[in-house]
C-alpha atoms as a PDB file:
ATOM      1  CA  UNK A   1      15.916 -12.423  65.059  1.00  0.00           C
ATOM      2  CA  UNK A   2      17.407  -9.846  62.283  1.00  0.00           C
ATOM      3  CA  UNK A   3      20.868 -10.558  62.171  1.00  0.00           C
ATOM      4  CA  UNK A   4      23.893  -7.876  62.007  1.00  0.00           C
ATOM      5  CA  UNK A   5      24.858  -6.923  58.358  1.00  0.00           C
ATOM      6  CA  UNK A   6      27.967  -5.378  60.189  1.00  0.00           C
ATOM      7  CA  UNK A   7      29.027  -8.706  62.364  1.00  0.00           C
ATOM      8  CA  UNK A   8      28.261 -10.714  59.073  1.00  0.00           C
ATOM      9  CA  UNK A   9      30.710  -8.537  57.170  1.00  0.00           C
ATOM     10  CA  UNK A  10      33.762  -9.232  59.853  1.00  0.00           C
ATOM     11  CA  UNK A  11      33.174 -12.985  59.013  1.00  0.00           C
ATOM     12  CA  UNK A  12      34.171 -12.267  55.307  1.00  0.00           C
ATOM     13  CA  UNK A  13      37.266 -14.156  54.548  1.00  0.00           C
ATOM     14  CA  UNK A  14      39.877 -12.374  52.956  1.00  0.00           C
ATOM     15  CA  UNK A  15      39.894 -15.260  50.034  1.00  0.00           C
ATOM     16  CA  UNK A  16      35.963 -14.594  49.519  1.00  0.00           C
ATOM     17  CA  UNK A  17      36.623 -10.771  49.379  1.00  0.00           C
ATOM     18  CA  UNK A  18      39.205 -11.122  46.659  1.00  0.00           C
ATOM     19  CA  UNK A  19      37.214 -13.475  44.939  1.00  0.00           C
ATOM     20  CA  UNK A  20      33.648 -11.108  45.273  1.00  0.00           C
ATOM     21  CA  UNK A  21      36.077  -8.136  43.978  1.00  0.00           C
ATOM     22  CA  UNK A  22      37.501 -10.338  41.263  1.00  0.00           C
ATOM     23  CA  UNK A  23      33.994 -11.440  40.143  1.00  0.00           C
ATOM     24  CA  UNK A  24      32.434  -8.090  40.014  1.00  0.00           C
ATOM     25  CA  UNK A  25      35.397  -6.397  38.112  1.00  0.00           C
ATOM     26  CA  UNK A  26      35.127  -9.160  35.403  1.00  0.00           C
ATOM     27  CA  UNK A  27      31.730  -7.816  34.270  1.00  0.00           C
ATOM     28  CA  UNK A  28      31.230  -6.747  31.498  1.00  0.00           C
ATOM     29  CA  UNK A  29      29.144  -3.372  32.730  1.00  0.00           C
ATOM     30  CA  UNK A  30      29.018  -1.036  35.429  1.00  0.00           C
ATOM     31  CA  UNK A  31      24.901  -1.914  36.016  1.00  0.00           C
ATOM     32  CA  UNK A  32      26.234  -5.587  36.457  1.00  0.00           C
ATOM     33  CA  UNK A  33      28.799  -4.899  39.192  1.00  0.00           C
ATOM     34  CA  UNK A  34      26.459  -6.075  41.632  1.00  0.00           C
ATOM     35  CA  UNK A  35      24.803  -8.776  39.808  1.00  0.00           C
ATOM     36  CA  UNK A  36      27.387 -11.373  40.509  1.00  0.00           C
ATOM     37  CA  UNK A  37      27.784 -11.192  44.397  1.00  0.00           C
ATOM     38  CA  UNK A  38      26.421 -13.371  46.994  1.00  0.00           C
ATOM     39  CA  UNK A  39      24.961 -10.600  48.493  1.00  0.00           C
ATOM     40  CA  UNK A  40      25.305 -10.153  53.070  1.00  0.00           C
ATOM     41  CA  UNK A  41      23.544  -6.762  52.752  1.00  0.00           C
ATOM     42  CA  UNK A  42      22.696  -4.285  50.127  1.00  0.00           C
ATOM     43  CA  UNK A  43      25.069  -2.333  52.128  1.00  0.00           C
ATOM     44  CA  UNK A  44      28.330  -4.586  52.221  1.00  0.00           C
ATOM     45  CA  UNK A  45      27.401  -5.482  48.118  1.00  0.00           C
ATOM     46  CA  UNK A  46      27.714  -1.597  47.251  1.00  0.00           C
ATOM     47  CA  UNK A  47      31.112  -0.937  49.382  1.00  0.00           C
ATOM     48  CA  UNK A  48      32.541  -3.951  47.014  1.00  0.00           C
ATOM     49  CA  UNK A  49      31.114  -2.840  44.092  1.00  0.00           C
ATOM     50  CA  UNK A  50      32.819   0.708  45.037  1.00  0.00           C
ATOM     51  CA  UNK A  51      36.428  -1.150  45.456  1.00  0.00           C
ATOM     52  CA  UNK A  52      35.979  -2.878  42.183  1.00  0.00           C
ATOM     53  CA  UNK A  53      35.042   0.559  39.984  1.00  0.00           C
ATOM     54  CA  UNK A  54      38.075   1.812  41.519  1.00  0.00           C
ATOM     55  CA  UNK A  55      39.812  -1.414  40.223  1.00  0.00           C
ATOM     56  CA  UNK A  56      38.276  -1.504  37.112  1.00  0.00           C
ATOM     57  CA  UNK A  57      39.246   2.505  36.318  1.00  0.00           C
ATOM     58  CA  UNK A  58      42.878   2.072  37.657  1.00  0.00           C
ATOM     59  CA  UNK A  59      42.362   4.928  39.917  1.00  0.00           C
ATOM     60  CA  UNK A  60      44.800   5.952  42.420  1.00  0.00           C
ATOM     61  CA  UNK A  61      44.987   7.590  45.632  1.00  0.00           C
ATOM     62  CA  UNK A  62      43.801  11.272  44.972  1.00  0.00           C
ATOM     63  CA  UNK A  63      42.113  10.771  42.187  1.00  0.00           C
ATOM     64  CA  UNK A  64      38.060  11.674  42.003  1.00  0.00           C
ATOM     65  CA  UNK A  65      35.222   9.111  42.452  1.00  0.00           C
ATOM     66  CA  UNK A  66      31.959   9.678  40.196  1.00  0.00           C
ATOM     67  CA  UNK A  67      29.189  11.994  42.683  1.00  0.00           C
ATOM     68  CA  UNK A  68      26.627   9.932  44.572  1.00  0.00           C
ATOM     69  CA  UNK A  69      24.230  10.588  41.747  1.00  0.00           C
ATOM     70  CA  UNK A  70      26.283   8.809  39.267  1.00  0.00           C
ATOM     71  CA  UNK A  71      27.453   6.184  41.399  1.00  0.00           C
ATOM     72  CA  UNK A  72      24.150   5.045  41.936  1.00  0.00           C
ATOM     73  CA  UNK A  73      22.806   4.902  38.667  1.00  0.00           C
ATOM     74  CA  UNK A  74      25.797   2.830  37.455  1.00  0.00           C
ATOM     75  CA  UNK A  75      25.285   0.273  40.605  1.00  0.00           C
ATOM     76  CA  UNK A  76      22.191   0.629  40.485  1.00  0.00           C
ATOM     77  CA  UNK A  77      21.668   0.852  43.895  1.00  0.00           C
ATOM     78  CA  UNK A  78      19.893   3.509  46.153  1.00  0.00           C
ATOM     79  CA  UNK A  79      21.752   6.972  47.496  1.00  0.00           C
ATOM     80  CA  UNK A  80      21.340   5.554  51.366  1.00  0.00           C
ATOM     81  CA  UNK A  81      23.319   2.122  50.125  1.00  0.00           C
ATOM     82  CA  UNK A  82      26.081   4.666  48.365  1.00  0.00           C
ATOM     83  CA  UNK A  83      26.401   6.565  51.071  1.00  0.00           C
ATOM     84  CA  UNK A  84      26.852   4.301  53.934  1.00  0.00           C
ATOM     85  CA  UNK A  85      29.301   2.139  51.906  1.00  0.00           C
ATOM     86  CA  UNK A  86      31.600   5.629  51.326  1.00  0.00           C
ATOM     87  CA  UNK A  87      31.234   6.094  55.452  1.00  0.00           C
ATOM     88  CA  UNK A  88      32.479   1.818  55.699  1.00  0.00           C
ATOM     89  CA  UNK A  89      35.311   3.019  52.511  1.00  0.00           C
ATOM     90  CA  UNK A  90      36.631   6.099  54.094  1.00  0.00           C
ATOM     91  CA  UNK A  91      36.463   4.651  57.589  1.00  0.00           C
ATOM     92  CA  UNK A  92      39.323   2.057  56.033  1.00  0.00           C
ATOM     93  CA  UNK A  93      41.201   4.892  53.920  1.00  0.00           C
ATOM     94  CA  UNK A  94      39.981   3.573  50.813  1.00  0.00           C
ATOM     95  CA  UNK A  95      38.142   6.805  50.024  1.00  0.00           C
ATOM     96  CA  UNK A  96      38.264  10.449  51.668  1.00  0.00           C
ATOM     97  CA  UNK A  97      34.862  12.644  51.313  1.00  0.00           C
ATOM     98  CA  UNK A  98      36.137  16.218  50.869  1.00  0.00           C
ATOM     99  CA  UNK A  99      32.688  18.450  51.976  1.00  0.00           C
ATOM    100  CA  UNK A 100      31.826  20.528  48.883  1.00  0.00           C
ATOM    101  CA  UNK A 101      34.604  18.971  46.673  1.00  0.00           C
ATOM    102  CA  UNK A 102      33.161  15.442  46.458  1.00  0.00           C
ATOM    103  CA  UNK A 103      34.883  11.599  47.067  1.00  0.00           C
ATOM    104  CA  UNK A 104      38.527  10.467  46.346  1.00  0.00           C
ATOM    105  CA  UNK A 105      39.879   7.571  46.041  1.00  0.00           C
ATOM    106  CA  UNK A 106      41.944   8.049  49.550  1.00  0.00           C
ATOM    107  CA  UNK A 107      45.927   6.727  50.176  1.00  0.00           C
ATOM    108  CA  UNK A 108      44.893   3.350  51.562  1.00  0.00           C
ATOM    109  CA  UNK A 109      47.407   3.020  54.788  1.00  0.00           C
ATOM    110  CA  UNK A 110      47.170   1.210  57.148  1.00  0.00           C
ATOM    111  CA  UNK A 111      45.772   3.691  59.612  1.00  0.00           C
ATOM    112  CA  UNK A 112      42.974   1.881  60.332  1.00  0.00           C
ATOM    113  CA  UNK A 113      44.876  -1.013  61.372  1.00  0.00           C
ATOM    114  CA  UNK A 114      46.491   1.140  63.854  1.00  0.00           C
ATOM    115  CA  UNK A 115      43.683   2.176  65.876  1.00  0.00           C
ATOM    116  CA  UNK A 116      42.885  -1.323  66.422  1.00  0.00           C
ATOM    117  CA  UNK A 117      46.222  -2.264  67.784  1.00  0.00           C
ATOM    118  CA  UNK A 118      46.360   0.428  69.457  1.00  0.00           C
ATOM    119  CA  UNK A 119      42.972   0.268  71.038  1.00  0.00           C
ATOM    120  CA  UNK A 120      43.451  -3.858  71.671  1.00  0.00           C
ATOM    121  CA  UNK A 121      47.010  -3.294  73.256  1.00  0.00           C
ATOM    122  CA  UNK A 122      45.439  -0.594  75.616  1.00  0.00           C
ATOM    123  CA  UNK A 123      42.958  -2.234  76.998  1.00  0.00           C
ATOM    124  CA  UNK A 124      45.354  -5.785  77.133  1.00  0.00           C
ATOM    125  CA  UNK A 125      47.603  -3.759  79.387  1.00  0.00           C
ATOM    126  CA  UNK A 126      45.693  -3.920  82.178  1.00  0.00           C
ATOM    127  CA  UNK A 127      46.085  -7.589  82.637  1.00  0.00           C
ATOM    128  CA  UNK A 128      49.041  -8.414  80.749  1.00  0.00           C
ATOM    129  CA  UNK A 129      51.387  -6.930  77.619  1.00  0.00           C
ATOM    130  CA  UNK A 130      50.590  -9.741  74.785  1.00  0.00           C
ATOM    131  CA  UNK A 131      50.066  -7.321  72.026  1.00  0.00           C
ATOM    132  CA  UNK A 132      52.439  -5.495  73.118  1.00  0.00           C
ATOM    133  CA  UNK A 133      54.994  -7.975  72.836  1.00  0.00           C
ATOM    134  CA  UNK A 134      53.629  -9.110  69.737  1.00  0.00           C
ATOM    135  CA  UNK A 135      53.910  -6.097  68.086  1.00  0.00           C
ATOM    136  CA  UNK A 136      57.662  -5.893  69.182  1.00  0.00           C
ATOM    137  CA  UNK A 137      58.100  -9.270  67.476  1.00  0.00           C
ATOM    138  CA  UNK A 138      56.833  -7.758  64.403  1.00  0.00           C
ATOM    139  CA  UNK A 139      58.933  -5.006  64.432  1.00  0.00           C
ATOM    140  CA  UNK A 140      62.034  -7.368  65.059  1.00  0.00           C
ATOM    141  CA  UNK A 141      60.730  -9.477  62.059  1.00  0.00           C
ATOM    142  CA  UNK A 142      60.360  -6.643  59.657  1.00  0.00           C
ATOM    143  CA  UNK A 143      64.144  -5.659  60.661  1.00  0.00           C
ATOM    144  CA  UNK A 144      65.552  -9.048  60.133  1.00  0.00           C
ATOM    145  CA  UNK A 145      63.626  -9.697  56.813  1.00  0.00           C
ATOM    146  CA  UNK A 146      65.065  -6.699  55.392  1.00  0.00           C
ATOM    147  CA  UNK A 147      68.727  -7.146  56.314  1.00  0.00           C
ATOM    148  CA  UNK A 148      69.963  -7.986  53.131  1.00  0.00           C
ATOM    149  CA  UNK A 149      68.154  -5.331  51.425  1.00  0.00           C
ATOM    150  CA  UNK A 150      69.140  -2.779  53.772  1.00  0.00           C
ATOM    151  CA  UNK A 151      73.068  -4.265  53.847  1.00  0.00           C
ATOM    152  CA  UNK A 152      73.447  -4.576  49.919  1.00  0.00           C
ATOM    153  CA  UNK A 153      72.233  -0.630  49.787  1.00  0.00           C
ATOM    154  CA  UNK A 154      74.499   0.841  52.489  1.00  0.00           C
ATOM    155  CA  UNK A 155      77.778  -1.474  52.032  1.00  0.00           C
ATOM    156  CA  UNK A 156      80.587   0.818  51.257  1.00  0.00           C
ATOM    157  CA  UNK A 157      78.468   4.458  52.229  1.00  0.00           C
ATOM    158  CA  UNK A 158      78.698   6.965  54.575  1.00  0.00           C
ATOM    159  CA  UNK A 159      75.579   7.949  56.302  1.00  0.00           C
ATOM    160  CA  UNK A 160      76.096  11.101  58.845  1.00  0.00           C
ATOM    161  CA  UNK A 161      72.122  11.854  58.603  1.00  0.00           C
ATOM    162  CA  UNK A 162      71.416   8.536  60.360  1.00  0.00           C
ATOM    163  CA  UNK A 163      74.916   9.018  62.329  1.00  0.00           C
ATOM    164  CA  UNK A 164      73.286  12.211  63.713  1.00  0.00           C
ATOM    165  CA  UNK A 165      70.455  10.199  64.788  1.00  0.00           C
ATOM    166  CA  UNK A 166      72.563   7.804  66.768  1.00  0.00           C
ATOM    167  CA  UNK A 167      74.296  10.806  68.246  1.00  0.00           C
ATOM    168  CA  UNK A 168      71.272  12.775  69.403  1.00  0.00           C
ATOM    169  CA  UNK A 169      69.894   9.075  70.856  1.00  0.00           C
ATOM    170  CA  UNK A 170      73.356   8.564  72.701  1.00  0.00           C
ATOM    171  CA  UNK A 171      72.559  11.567  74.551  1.00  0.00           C
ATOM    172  CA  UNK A 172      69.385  11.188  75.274  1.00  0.00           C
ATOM    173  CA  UNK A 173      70.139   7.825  77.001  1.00  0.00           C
ATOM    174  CA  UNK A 174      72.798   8.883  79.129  1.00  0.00           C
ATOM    175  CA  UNK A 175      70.663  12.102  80.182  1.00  0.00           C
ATOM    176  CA  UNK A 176      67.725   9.098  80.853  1.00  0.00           C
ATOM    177  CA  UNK A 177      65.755  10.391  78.616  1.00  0.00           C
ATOM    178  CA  UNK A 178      63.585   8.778  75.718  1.00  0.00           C
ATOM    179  CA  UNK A 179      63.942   9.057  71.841  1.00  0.00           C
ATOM    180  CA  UNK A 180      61.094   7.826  70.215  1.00  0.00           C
ATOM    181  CA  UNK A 181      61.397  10.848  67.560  1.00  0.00           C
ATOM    182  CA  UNK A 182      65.085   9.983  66.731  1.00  0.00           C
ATOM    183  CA  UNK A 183      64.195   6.119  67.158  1.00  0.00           C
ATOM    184  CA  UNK A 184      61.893   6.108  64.050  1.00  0.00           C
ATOM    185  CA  UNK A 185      63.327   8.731  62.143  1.00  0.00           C
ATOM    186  CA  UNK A 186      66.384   6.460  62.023  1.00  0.00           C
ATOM    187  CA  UNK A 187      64.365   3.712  60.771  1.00  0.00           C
ATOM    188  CA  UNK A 188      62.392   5.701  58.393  1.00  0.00           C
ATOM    189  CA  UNK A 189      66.186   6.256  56.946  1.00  0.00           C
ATOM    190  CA  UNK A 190      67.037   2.954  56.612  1.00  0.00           C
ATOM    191  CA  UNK A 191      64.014   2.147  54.727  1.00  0.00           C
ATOM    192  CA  UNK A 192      64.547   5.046  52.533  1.00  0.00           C
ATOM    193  CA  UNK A 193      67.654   3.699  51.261  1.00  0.00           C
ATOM    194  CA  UNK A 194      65.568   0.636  50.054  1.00  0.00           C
ATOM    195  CA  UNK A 195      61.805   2.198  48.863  1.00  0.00           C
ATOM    196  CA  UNK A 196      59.039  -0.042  49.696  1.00  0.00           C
ATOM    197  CA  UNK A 197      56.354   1.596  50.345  1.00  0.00           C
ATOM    198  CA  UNK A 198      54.878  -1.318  51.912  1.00  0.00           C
ATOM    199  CA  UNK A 199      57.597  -2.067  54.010  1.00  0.00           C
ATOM    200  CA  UNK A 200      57.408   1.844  55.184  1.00  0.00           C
ATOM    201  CA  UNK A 201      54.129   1.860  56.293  1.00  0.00           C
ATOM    202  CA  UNK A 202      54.244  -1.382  57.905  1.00  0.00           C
ATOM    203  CA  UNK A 203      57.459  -0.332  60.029  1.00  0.00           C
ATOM    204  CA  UNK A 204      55.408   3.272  60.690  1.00  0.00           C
ATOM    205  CA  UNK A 205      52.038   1.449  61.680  1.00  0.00           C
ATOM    206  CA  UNK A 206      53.795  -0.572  64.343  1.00  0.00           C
ATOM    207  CA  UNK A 207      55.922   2.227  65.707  1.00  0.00           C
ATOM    208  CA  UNK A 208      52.889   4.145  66.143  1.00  0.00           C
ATOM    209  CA  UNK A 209      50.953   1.099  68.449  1.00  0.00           C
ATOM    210  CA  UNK A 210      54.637   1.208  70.288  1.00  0.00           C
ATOM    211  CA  UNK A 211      54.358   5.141  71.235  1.00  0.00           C
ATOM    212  CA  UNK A 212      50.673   5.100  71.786  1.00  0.00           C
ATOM    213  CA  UNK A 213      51.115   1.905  74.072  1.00  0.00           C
ATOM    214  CA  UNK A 214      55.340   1.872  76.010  1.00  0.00           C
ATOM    215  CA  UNK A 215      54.988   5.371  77.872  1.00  0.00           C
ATOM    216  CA  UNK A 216      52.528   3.847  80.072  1.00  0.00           C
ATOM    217  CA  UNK A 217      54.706   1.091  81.166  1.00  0.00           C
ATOM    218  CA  UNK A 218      56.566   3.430  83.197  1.00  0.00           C
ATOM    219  CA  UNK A 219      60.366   4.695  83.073  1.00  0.00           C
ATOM    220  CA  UNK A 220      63.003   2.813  81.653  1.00  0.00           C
ATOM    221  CA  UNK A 221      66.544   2.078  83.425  1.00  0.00           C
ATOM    222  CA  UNK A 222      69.072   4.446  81.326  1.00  0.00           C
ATOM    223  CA  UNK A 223      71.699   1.906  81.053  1.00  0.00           C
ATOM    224  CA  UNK A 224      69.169  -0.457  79.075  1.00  0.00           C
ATOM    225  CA  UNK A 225      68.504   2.932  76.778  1.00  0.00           C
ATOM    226  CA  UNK A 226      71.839   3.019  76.013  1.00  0.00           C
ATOM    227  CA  UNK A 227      72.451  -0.167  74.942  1.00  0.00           C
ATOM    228  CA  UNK A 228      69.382   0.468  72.917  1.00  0.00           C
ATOM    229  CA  UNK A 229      71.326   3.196  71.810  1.00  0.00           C
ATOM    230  CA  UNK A 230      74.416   1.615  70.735  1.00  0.00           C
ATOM    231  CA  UNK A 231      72.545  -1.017  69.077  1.00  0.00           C
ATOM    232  CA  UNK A 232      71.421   1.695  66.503  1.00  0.00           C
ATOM    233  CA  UNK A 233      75.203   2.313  66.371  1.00  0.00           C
ATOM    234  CA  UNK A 234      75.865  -1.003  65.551  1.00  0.00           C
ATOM    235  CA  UNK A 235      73.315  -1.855  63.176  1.00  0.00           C
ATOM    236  CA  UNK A 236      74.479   0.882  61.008  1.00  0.00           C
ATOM    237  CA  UNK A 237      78.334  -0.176  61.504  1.00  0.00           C
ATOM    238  CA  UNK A 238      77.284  -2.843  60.040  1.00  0.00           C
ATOM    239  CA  UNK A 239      74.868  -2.001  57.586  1.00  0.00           C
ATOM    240  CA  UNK A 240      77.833   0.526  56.326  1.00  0.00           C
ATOM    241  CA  UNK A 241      80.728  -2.369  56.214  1.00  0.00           C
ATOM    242  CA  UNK A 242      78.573  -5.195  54.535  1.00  0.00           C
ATOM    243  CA  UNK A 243      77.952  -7.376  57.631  1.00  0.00           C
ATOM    244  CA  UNK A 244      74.653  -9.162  57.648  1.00  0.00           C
ATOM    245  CA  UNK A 245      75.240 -11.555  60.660  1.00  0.00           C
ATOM    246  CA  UNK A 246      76.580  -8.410  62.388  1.00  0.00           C
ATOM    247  CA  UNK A 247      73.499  -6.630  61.229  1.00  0.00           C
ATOM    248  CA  UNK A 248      71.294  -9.401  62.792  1.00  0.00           C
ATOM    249  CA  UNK A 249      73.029  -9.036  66.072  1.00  0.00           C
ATOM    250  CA  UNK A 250      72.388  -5.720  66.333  1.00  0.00           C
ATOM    251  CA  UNK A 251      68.719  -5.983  65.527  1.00  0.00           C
ATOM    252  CA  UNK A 252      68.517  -8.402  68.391  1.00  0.00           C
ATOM    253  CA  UNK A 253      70.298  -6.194  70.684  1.00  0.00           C
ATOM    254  CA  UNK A 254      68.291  -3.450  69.340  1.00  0.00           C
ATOM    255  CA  UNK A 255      64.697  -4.939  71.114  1.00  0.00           C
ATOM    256  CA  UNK A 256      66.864  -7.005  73.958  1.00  0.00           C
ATOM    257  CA  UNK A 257      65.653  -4.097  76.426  1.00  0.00           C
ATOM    258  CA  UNK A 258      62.359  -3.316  75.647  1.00  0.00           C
ATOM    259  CA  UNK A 259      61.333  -7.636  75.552  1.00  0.00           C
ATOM    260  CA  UNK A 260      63.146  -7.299  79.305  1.00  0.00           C
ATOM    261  CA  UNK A 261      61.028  -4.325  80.020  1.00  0.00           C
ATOM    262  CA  UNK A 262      57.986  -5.868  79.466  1.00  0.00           C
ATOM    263  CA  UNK A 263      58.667  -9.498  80.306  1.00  0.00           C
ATOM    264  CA  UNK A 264      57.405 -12.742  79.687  1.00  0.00           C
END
């Protein structure tokens, strides 16, 4: 029976991928990229390859990839290979194919991972909220992690951008109405304060599975968006005065509701 080059790839360990990628950008020439890998298809070979010239040339997000000519005379590899690792690249972010302009190296996010969660906590909903509720525990894990980041930058300011926010979500709540859009632009603010892109992206990606997934679990009771309301309030009371522990609280106050709303 032929076996799936595309199921064989999922079973790639994240330890064996950084080692292939390490391996191949050790070599000495761009004809030898390929040389060195304990090859699962011709296919999977050329989309590391791809990641480790982009390694090896220190190019960054926006910046041009060699045309499909080029690219496979320095693999070494055939135009079909080339293009269906590009297809596996950009499908992850890693690359963006611009018709008529050529192949970038793309911004990497973590859109892809998105979809997934998104798709898997869909289709989980029907029978039960786990991903759901795990992704809320990320969310509350990120926040946590980064309170003494986030209290060491604010101690001592005055904030009435993200005061607005809390104002405009006030309202909303005691109107019973939702604010997702004032929900992550607050947190988007908070991480501003700090950079990370990292940490942005990470907090962005898992609001994103949370708006795709909560409006389908039906209306919430206003007085539990309020609290969620005030604990905005509160995290940034205490975010402004210096107060970790009272930033904690606040955090867990923050997702008290929405763990009630969807249970246990």
């Amino acid at each position: 029976m032929t076996s799936n080059p595309h199921t064989q790839v999922s079973q790639t360990t994240p330890q064996q991928m950084l080692q292939n990628l390490m391996r191949i950008e050790g070599d000495e020439t761009d004809g030898q990229l390929l040389s060195g890998l304990e090859m699962i298809s011709r296919s999977a070979a050329t989309t590391d390859a791809i990641k480790a010239y982009i390694l090896r040339r220190g190019l960054k997000p926006g910046d041009a990839l060699p045309t499909e000519a080029k690219l496979c005379a320095d693999l070494q590899v055939s135009r079909s290979s080339v293009r269906e690792a590009l297809r596996t690249l950009q499908a992850l972010d890693i690359v963006v194919i611009r018709q008529g302009r050529g192949t970038f190296v793309g911004d990497m996010s973590l859109a892809p991972m998105v979809e997934t969660l998104v798709l898997r906590s869909a289709l989980e909903q029907k029978s039960n909220k786990s991903s759901l509720r795990e992704v809320v525990k990320v969310r509350r894990y990120l926040d946590l992690g980064l309170t003494h980041d986030i209290v060491t930058a604010f101690n001592g300011t005055s904030n009435p951008d993200l005061r607005e926010y809390v104002d405009q979500m006030m309202a909303k709540a005691v109107r019973g109405e939702k604010f997702m859009d004032e929900d992550i632009a607050f947190h988007q603010g908070l991480l501003d304060r700090i950079g990370g892109v990292l940490a942005q992206q990470l907090t962005a990606s898992m609001w994103m599975v949370h708006m795709a997934v909560v409006p389908d679990l039906g209306p919430s009771p206003s007085d539990g968006q309020v609290k969620t309301a005030e604990a905005h309030q509160q995290m940034l009371d205490a975010a402004e005065a210096g107060d970790p522990e009272a930033y904690q609280q606040a955090v867990w106050n923050h997702y008290a509701h929405l763990e009630d709303l969807l249970g246990d």
